[in-house]
N, C-alpha and C. Protein backbone atom coordinates (compact mmCIF):
# COMPACT_ATOMS: atom_id res chain seq x y z
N UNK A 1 -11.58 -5.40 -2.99
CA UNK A 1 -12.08 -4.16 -2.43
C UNK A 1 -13.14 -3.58 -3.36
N UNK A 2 -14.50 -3.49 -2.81
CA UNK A 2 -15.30 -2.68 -3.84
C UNK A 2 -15.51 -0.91 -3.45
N UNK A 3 -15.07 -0.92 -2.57
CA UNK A 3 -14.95 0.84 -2.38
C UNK A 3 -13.54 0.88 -1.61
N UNK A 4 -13.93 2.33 -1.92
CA UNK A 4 -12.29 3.75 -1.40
C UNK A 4 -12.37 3.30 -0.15
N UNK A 5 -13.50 3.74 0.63
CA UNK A 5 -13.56 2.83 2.40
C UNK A 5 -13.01 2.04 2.22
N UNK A 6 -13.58 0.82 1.93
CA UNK A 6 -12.61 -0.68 2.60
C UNK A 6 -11.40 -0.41 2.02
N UNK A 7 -10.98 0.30 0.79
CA UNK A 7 -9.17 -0.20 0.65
C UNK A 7 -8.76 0.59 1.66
N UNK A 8 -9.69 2.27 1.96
CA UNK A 8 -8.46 2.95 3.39
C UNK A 8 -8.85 1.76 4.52
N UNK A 9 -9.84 1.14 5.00
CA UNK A 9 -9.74 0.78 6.27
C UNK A 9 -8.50 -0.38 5.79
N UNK A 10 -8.82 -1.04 5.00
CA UNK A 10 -7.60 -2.33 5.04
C UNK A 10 -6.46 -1.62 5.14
N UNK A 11 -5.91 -0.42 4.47
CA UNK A 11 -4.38 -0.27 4.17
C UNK A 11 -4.09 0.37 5.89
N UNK A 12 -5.10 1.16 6.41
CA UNK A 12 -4.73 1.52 7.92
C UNK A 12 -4.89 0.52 8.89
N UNK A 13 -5.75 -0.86 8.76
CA UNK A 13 -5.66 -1.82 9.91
C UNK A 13 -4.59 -2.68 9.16
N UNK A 14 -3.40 -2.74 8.69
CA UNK A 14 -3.05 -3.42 8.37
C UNK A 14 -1.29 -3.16 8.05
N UNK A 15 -0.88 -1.46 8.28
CA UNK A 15 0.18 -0.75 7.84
C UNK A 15 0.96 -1.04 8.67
N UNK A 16 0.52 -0.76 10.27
CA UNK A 16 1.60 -1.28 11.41
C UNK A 16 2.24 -2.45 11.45
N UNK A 17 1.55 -3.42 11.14
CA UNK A 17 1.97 -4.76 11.32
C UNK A 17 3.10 -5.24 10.05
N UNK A 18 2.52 -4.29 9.00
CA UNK A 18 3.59 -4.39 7.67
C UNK A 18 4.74 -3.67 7.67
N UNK A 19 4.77 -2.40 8.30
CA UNK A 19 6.03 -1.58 8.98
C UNK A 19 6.73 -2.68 9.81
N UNK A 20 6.56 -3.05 11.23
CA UNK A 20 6.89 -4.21 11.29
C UNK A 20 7.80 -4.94 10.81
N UNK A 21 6.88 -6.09 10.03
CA UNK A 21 7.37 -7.31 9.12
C UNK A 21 8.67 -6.27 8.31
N UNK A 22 8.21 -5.60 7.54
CA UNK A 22 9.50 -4.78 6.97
C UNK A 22 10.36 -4.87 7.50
N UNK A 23 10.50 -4.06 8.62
CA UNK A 23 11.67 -3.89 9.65
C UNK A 23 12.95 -4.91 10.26
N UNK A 24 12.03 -6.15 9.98
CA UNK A 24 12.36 -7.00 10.63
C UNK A 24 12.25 -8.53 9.43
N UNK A 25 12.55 -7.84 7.88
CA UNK A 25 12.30 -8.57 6.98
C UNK A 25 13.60 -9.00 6.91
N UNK A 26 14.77 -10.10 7.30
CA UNK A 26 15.89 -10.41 6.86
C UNK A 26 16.31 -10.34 5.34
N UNK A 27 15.56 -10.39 4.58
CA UNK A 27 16.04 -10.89 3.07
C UNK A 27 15.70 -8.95 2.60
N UNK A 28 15.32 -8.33 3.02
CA UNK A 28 15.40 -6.89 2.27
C UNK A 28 14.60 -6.11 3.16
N UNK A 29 15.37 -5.63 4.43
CA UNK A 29 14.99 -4.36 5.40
C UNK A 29 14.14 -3.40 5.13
N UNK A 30 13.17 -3.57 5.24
CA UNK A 30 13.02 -2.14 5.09
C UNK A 30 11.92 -2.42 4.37
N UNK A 31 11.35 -3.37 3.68
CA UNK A 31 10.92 -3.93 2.18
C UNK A 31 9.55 -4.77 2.23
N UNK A 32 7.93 -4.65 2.46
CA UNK A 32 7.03 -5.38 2.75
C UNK A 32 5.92 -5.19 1.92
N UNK A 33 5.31 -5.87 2.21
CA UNK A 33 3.54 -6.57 0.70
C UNK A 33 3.15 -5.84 2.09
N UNK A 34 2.43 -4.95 1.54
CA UNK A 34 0.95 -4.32 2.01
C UNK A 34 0.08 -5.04 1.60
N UNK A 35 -0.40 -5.40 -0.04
CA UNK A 35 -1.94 -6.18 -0.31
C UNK A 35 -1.25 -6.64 -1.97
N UNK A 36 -1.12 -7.86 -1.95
CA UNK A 36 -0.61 -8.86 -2.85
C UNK A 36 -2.04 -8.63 -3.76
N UNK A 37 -1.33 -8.72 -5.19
CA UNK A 37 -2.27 -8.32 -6.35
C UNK A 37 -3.43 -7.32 -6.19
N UNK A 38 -2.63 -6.35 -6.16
CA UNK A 38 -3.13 -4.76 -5.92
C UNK A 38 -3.80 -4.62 -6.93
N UNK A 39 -3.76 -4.89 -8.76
CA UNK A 39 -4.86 -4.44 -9.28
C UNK A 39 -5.72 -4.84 -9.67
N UNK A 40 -6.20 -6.45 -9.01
CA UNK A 40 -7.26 -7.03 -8.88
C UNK A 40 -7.77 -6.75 -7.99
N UNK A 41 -7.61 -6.63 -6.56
CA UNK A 41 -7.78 -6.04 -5.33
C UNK A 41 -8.58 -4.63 -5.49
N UNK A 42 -8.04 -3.69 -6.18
CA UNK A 42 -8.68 -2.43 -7.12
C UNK A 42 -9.33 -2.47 -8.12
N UNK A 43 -9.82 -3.17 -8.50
CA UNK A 43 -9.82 -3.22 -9.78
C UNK A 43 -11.38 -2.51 -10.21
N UNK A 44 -12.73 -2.68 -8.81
CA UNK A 44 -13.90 -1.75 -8.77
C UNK A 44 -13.44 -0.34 -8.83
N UNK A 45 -12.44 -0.06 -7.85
CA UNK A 45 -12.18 1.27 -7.43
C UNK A 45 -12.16 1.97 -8.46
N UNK A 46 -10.93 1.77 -9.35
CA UNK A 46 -10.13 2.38 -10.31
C UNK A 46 -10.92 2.18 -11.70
N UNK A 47 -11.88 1.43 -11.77
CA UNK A 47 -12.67 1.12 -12.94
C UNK A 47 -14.25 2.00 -12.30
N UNK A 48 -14.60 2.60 -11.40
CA UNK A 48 -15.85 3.27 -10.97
C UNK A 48 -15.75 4.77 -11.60
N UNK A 49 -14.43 5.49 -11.51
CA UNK A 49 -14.45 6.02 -12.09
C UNK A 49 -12.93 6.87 -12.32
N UNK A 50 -12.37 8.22 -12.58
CA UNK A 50 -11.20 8.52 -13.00
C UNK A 50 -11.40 9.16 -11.68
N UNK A 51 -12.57 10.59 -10.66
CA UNK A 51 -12.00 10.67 -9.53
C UNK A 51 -11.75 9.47 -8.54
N UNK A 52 -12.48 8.41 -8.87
CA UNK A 52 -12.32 7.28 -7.77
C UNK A 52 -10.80 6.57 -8.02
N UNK A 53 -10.18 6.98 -8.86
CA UNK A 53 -8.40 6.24 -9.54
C UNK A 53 -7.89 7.69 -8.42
N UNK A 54 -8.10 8.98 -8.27
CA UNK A 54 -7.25 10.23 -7.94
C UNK A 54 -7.40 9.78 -6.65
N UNK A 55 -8.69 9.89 -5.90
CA UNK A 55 -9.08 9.21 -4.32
C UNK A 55 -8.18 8.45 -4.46
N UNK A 56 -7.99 7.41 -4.77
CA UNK A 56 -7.21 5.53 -4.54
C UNK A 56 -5.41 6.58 -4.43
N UNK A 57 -4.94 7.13 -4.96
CA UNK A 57 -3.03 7.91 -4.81
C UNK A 57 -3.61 8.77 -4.04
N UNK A 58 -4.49 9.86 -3.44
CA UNK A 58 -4.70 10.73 -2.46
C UNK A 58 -4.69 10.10 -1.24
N UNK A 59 -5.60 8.67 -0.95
CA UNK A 59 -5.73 7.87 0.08
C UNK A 59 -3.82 7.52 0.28
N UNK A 60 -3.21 6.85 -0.84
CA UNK A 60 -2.04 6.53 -0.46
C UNK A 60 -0.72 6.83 -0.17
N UNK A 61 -1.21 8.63 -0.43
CA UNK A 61 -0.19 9.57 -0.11
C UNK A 61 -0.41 10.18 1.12
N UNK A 62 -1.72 9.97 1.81
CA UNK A 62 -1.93 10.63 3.19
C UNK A 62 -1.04 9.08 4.22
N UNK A 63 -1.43 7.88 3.55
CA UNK A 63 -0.59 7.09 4.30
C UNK A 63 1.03 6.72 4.24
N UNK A 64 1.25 6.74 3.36
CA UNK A 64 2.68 7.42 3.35
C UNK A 64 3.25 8.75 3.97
N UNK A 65 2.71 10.19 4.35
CA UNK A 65 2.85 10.87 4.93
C UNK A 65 2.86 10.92 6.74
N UNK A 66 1.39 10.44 6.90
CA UNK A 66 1.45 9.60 8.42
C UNK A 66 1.75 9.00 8.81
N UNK A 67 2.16 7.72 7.61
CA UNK A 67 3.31 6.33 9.09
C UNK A 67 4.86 6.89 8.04
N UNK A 68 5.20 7.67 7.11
CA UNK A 68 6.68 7.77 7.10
C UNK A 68 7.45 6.52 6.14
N UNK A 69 6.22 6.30 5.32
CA UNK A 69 6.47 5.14 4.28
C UNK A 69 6.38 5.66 2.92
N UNK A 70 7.31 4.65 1.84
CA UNK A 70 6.92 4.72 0.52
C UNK A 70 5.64 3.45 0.30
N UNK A 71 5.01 4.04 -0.33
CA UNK A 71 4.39 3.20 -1.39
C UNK A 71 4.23 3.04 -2.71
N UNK A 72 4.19 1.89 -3.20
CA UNK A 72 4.39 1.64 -4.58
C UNK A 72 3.67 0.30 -4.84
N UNK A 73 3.39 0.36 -6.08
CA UNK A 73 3.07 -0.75 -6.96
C UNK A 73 4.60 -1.88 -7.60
N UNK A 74 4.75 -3.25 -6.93
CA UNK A 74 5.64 -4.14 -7.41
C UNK A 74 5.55 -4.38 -8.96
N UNK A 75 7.12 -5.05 -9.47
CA UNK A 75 6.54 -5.88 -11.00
C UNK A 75 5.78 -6.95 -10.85
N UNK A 76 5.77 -7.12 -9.60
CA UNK A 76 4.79 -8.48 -9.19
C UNK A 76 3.52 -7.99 -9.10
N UNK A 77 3.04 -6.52 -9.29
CA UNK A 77 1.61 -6.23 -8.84
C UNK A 77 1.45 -6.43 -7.62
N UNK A 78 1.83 -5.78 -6.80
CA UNK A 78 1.69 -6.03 -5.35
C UNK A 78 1.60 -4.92 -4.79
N UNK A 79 1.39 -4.38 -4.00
CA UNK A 79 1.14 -2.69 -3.43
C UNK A 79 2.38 -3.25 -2.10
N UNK A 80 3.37 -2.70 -2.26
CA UNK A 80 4.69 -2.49 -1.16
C UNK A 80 5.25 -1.19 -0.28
N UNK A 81 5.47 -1.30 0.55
CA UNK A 81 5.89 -0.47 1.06
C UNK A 81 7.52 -0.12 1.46
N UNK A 82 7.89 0.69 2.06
CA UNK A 82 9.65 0.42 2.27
C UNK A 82 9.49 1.62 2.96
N UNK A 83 10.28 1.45 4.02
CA UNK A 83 10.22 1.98 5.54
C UNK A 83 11.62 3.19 5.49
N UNK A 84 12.31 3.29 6.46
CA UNK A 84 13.49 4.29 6.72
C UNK A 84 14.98 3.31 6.78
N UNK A 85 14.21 1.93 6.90
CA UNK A 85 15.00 0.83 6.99
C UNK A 85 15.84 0.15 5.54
N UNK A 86 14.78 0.54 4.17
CA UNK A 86 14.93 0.33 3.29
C UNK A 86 16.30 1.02 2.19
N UNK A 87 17.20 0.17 2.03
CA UNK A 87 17.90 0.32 1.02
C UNK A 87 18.19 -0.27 -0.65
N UNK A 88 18.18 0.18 -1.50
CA UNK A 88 18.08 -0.49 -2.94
C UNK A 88 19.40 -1.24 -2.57
């Protein structure tokens, strides 16, 4: 991703289908990869500048608020999500 655009358009054409897969993840409900190696994937964003790092958690807290998801960063580096379905 070299801009804030393309990571919101990817994380919104791409959230439903990962809600979804979550939902319907047998091995951990609730539990799905939004964008596998998230801080290479970022790595323009968050290196352009310190507001362009605040944009990148503002972008991912408006999508967590509108589809009703967590998001997070994996130990795998992975940007995940976990639904209403999700239990530790």
């Amino acid at each position: 991703m070299k801009t804030l655009d393309q990571f919101e358009t990817f994380l919104r054409d791409n959230i439903q289908t990962t809600i979804e897969e979550a939902n319907n993840n047998s091995d951990c409900p609730g539990y799905g990869i939004l964008m596998p190696n998230y801080s290479i994937n970022t790595m323009d964003i968050r290196n352009e500048s310190i507001e362009d790092s605040y944009k990148l958690c503002f972008i991912m807290d408006e999508i967590e608020q509108e589809f009703n998801v967590s998001i997070s960063v994996s130990d795998y580096d992975d940007l995940v999500i976990m639904t209403e379905k999700y239990s530790d």
